[in-house]
PDB file of N, CA and C in Angstrom:
ATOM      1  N   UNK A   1     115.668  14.257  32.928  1.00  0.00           N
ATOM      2  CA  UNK A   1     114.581  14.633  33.820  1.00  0.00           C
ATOM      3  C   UNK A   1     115.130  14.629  35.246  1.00  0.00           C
ATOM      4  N   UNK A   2     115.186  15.825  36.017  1.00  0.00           N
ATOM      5  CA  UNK A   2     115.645  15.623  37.117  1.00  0.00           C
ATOM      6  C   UNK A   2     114.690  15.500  38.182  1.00  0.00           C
ATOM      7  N   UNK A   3     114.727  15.499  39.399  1.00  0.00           N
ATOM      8  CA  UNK A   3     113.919  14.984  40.893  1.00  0.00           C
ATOM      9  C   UNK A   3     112.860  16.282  40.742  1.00  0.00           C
ATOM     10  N   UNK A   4     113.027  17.161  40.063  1.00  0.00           N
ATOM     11  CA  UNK A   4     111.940  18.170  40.006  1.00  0.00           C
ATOM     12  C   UNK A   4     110.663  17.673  39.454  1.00  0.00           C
ATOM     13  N   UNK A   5     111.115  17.217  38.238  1.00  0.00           N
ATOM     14  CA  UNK A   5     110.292  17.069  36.563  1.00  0.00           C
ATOM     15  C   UNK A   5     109.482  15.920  37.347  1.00  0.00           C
ATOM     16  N   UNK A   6     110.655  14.607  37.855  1.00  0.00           N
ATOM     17  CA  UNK A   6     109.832  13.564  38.217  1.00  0.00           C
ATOM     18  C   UNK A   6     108.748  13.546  39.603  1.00  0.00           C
ATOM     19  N   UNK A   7     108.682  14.786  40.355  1.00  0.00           N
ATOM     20  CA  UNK A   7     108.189  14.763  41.248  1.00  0.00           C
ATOM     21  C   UNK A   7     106.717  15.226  40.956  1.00  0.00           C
ATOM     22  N   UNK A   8     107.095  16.583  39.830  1.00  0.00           N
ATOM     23  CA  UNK A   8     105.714  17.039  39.422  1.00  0.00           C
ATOM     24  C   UNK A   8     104.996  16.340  38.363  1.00  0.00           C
ATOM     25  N   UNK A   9     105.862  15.203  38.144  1.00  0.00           N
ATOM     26  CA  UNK A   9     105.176  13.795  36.943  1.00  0.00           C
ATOM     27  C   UNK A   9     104.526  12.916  37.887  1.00  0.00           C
ATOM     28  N   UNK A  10     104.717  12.869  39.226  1.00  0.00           N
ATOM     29  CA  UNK A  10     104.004  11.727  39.981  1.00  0.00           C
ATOM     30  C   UNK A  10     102.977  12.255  40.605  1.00  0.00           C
ATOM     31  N   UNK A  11     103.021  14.223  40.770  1.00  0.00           N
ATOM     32  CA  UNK A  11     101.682  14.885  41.747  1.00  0.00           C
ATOM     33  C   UNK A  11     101.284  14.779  40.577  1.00  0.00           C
ATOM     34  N   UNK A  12     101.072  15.211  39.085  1.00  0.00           N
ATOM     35  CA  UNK A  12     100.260  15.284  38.065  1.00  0.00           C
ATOM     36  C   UNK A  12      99.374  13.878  38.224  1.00  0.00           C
ATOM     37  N   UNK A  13      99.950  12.532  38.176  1.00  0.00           N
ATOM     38  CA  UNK A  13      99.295  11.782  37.884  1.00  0.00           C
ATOM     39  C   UNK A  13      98.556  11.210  39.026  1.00  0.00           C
ATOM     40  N   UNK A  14      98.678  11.751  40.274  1.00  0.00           N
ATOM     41  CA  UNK A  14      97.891  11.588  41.490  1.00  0.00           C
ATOM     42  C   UNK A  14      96.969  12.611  41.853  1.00  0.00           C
ATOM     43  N   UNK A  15      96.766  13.929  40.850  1.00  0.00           N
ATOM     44  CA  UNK A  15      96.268  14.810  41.134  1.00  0.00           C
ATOM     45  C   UNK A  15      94.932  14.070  39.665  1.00  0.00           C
ATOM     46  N   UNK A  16      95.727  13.471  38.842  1.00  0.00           N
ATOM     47  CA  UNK A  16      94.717  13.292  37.465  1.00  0.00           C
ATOM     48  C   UNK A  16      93.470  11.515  38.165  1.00  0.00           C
ATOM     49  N   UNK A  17      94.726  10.872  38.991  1.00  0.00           N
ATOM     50  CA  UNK A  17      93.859   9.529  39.357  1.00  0.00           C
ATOM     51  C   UNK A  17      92.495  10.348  40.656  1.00  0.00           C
ATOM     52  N   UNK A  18      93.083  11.082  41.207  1.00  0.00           N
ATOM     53  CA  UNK A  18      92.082  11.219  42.593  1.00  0.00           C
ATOM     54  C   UNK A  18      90.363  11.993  41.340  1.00  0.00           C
ATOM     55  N   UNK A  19      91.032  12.836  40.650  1.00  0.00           N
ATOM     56  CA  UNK A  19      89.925  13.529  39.861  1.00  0.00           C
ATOM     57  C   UNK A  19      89.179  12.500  38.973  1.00  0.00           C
ATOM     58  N   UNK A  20      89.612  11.725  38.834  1.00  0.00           N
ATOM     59  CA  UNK A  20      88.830  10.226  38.123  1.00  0.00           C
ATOM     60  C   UNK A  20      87.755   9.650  38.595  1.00  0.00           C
ATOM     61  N   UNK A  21      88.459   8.954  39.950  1.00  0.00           N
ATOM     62  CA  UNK A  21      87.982   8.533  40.919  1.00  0.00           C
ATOM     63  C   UNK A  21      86.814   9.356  41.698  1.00  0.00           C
ATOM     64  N   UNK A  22      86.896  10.668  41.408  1.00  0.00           N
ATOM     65  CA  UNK A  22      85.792  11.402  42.077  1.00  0.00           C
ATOM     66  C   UNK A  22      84.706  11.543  41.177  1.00  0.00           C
ATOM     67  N   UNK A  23      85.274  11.666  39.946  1.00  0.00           N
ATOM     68  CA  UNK A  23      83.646  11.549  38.798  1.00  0.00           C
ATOM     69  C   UNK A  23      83.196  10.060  39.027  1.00  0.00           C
ATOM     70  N   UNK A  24      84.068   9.020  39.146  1.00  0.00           N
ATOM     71  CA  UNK A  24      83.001   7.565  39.002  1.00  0.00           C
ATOM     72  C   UNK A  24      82.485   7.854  40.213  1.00  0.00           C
ATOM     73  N   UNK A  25      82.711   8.312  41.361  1.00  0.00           N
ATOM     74  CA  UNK A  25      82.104   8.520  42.395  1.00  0.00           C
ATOM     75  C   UNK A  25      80.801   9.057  42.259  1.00  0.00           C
ATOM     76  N   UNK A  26      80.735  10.515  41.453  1.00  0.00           N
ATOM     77  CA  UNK A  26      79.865  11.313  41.215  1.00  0.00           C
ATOM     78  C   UNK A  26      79.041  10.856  40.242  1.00  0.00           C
ATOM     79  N   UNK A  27      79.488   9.950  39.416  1.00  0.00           N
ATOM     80  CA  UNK A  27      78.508   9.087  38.057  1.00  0.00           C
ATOM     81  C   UNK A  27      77.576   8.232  39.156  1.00  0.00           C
ATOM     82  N   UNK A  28      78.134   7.601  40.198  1.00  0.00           N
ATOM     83  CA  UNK A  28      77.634   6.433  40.681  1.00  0.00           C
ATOM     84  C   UNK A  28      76.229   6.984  41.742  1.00  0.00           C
ATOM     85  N   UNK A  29      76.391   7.985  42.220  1.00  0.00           N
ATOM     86  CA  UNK A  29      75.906   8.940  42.623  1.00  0.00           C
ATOM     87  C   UNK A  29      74.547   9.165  42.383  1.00  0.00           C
ATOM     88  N   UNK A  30      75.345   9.573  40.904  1.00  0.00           N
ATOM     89  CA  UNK A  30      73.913  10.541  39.940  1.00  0.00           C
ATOM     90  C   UNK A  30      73.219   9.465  39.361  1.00  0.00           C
ATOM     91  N   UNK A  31      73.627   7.911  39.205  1.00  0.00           N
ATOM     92  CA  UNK A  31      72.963   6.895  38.772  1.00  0.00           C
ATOM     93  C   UNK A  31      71.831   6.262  39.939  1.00  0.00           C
ATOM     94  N   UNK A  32      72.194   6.438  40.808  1.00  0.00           N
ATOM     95  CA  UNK A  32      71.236   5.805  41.923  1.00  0.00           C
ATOM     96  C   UNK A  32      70.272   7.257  42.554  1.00  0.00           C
ATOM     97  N   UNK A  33      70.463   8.120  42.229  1.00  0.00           N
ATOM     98  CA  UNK A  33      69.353   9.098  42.448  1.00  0.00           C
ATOM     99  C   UNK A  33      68.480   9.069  41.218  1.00  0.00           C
ATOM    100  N   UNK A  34      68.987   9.070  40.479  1.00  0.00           N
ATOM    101  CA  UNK A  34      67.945   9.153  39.025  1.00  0.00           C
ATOM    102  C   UNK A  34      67.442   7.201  39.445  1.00  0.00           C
ATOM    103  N   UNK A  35      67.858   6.392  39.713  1.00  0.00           N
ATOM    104  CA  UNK A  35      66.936   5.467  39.893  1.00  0.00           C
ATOM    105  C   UNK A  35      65.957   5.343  40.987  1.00  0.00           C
ATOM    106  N   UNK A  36      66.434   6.777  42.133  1.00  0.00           N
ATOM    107  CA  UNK A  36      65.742   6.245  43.244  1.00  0.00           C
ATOM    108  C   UNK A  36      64.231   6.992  42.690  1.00  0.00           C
ATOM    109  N   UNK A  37      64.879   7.807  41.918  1.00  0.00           N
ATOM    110  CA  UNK A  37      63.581   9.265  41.225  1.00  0.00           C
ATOM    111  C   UNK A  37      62.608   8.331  40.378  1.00  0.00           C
ATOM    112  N   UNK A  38      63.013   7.712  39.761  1.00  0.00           N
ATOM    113  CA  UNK A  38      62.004   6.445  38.581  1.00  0.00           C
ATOM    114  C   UNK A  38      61.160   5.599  39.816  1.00  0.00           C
ATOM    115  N   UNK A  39      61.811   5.098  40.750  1.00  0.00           N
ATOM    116  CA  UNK A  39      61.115   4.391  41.341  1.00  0.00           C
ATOM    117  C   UNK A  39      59.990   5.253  42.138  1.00  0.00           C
ATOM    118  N   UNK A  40      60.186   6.273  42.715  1.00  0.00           N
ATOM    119  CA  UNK A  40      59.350   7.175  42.956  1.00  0.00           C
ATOM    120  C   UNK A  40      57.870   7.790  42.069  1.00  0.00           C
ATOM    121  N   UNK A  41      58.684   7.393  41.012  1.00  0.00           N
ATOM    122  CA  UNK A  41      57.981   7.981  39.694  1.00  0.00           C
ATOM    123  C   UNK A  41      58.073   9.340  39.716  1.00  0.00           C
ATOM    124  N   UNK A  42      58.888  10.177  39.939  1.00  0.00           N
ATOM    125  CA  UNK A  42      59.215  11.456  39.441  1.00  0.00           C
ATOM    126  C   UNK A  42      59.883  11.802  38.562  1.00  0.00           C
ATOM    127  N   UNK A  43      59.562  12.822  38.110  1.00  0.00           N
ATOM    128  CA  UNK A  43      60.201  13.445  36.823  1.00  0.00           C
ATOM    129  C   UNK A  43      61.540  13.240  36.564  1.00  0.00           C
ATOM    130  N   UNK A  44      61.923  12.793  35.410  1.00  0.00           N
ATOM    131  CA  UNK A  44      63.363  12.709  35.557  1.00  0.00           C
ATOM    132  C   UNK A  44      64.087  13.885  35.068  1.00  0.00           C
ATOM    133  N   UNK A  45      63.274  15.468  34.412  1.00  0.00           N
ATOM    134  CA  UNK A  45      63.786  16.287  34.182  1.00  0.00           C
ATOM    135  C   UNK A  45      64.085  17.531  34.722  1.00  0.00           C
ATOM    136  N   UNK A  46      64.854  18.174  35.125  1.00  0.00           N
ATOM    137  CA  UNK A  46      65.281  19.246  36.377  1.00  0.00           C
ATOM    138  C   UNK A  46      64.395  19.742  35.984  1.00  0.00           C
ATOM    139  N   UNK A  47      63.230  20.912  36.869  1.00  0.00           N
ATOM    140  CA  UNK A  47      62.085  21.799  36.471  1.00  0.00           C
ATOM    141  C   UNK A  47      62.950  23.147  36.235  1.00  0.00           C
ATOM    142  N   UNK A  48      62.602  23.959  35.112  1.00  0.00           N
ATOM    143  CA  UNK A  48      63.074  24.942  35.529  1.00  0.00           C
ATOM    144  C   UNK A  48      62.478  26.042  36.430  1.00  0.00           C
ATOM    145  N   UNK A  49      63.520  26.649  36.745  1.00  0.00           N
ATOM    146  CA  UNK A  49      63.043  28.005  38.039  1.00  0.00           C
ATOM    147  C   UNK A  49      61.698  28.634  37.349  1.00  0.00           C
ATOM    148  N   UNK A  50      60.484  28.971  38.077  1.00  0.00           N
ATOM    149  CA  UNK A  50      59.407  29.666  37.388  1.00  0.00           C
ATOM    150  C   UNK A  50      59.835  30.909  37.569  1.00  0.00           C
ATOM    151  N   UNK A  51      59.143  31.993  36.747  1.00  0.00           N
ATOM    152  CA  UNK A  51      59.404  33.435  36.527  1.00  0.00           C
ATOM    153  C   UNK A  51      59.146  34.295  37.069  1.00  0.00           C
ATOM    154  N   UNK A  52      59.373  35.285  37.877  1.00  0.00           N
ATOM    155  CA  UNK A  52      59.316  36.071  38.710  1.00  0.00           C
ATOM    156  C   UNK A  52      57.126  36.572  38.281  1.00  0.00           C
ATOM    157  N   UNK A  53      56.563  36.312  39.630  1.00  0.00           N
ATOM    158  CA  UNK A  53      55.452  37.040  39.215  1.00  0.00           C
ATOM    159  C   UNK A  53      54.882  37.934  40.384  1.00  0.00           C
ATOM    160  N   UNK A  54      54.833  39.423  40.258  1.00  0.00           N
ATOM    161  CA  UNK A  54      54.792  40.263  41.313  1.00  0.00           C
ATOM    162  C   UNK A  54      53.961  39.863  42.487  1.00  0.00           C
ATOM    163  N   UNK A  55      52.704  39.764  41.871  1.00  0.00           N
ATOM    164  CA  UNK A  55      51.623  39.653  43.009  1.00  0.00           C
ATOM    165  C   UNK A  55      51.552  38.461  43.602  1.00  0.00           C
ATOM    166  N   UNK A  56      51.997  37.167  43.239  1.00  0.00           N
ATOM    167  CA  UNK A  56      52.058  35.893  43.858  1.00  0.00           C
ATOM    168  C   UNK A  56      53.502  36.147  44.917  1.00  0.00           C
ATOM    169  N   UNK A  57      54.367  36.779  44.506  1.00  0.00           N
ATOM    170  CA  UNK A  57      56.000  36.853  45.060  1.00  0.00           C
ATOM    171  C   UNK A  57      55.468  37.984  46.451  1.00  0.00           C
ATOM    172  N   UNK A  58      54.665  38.859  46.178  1.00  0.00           N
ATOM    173  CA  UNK A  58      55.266  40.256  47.200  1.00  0.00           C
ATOM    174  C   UNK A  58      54.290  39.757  48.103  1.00  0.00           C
ATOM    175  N   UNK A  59      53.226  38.695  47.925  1.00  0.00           N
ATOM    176  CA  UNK A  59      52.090  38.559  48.214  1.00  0.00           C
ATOM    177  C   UNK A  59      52.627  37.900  50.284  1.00  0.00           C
ATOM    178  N   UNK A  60      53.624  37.547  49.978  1.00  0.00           N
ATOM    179  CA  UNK A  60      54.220  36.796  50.874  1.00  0.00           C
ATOM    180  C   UNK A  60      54.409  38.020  52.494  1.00  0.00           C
ATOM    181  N   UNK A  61      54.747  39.124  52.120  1.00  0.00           N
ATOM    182  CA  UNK A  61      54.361  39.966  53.182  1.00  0.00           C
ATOM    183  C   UNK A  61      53.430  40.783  53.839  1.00  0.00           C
ATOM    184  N   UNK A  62      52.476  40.385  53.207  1.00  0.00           N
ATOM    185  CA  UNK A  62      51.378  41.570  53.293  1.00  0.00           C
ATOM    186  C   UNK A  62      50.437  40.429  54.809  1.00  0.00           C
ATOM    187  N   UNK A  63      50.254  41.038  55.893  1.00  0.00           N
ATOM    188  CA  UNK A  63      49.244  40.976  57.021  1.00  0.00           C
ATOM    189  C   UNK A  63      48.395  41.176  56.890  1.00  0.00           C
ATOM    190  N   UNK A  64      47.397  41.055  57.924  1.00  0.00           N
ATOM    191  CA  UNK A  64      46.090  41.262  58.162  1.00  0.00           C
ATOM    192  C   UNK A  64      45.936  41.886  59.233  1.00  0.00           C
ATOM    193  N   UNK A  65      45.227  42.237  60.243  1.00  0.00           N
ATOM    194  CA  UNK A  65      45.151  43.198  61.151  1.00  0.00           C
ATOM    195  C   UNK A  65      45.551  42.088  62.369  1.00  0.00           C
ATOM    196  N   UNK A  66      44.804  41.203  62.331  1.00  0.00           N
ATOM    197  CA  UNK A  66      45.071  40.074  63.459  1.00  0.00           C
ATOM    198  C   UNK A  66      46.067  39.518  63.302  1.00  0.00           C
ATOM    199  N   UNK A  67      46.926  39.175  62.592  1.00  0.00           N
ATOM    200  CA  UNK A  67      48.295  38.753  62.639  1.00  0.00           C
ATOM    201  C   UNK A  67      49.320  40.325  62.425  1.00  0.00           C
ATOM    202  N   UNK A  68      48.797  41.144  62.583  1.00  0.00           N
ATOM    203  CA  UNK A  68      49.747  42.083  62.875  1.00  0.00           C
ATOM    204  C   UNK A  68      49.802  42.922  64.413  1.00  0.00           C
ATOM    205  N   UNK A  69      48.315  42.381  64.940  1.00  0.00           N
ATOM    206  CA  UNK A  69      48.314  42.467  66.199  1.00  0.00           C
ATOM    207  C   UNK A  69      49.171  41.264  67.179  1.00  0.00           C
ATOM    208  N   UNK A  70      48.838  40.462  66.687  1.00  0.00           N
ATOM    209  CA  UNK A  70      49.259  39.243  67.377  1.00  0.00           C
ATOM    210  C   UNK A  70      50.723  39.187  67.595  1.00  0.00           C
ATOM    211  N   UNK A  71      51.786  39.519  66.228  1.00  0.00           N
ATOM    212  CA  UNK A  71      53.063  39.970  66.066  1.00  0.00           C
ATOM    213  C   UNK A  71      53.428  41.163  67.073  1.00  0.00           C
ATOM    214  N   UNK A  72      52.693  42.348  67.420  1.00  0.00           N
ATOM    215  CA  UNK A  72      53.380  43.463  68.450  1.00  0.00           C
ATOM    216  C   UNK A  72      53.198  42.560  69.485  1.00  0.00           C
ATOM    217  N   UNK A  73      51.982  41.627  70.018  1.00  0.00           N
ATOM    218  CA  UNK A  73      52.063  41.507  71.584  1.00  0.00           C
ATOM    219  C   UNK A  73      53.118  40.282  71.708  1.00  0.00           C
ATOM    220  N   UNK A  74      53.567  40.123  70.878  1.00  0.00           N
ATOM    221  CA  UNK A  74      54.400  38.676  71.141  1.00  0.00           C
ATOM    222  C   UNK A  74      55.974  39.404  71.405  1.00  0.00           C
ATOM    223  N   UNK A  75      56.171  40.692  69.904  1.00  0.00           N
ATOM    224  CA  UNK A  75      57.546  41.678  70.379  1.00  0.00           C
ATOM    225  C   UNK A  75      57.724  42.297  71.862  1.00  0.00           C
ATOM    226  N   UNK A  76      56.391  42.091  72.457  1.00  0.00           N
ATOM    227  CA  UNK A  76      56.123  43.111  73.829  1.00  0.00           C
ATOM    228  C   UNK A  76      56.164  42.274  74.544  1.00  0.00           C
ATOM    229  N   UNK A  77      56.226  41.082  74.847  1.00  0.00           N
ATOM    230  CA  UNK A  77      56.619  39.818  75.795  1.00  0.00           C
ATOM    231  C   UNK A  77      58.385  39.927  75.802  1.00  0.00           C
ATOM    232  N   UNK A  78      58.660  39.807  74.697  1.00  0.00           N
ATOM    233  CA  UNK A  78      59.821  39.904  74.606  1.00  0.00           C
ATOM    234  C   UNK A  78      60.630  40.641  75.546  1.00  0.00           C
ATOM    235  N   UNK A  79      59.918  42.215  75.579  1.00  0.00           N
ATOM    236  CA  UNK A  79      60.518  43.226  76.229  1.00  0.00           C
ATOM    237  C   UNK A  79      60.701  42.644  78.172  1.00  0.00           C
ATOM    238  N   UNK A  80      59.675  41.683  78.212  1.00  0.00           N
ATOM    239  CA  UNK A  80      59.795  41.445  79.649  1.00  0.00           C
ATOM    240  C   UNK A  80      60.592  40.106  80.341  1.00  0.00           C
ATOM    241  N   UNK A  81      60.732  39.803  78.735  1.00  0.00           N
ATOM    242  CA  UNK A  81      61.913  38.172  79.157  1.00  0.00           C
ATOM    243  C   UNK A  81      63.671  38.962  79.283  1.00  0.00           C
ATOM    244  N   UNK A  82      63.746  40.383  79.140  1.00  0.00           N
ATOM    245  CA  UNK A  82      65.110  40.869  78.857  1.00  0.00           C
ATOM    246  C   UNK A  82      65.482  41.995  79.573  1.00  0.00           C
ATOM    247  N   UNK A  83      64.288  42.244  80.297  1.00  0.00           N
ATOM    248  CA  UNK A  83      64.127  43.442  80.968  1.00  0.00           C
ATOM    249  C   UNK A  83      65.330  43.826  82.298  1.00  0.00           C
ATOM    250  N   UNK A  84      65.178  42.220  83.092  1.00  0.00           N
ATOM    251  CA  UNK A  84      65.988  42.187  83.939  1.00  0.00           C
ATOM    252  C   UNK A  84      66.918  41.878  83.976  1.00  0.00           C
ATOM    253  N   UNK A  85      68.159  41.392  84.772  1.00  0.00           N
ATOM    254  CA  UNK A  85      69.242  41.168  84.669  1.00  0.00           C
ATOM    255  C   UNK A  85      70.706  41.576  84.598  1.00  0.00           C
ATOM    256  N   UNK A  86      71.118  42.083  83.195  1.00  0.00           N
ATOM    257  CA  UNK A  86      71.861  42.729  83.308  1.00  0.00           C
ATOM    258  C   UNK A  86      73.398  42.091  83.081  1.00  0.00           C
ATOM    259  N   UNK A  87      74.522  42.975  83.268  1.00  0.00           N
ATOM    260  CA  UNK A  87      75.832  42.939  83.683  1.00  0.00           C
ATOM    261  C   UNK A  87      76.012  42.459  85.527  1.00  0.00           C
ATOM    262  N   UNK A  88      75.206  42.878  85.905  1.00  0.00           N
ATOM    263  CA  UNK A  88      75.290  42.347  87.447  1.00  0.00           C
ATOM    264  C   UNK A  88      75.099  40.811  87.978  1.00  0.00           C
ATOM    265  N   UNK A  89      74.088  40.536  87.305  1.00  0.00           N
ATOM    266  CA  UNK A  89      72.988  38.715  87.577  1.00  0.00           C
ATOM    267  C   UNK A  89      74.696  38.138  87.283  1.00  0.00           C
ATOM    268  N   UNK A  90      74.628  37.189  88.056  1.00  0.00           N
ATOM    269  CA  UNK A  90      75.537  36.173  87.932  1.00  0.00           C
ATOM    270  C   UNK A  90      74.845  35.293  87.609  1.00  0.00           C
ATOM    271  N   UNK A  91      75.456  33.982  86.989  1.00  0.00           N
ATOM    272  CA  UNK A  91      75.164  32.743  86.529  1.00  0.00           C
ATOM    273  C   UNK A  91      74.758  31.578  87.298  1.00  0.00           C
ATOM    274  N   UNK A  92      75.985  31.813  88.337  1.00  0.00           N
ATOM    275  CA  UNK A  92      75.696  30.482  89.245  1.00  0.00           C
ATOM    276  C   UNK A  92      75.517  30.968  90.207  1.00  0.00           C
TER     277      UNK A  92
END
């Protein structure tokens, strides 16, 4: 075995201890969240994702007249916080 073999025999086994060490990490982890979840009294089972449903999902953009008014005059303020200035205005 030459200085090669033994070099990539000592990163192997420092590459295999650090990956160890990071699951008991990650066990220890996942043990004190699932206890902090019991003490909470929450579910201890991941929910799954609910299913796409059109009219509850698209429902999310649709306005009303007063919040679509309210939205232009607020874009039209805008126009007057940017109006001035420029490349010229200095800073200080």
């Amino acid at each position: 075995m030459g200085r090669r073999g033994l070099l990539n025999g000592v990163l192997n086994l420092q590459v295999s201890s650090c990956l160890k060490h990071t699951e008991r990490l990650l066990r220890k982890k996942e043990k004190k969240e699932k206890k902090k979840r019991k003490e909470r009294g929450e579910k201890e089972e991941k929910e799954a994702r609910r299913p796409f449903d059109r009219e509850a999902d698209l429902q999310v953009n649709k306005f009303d007249n007063a919040q679509r008014k309210l939205i232009i005059q607020k874009s039209q303020a805008l126009n007057t916080r940017f109006q001035s200035g420029g490349s010229t205005s200095s800073f200080l």
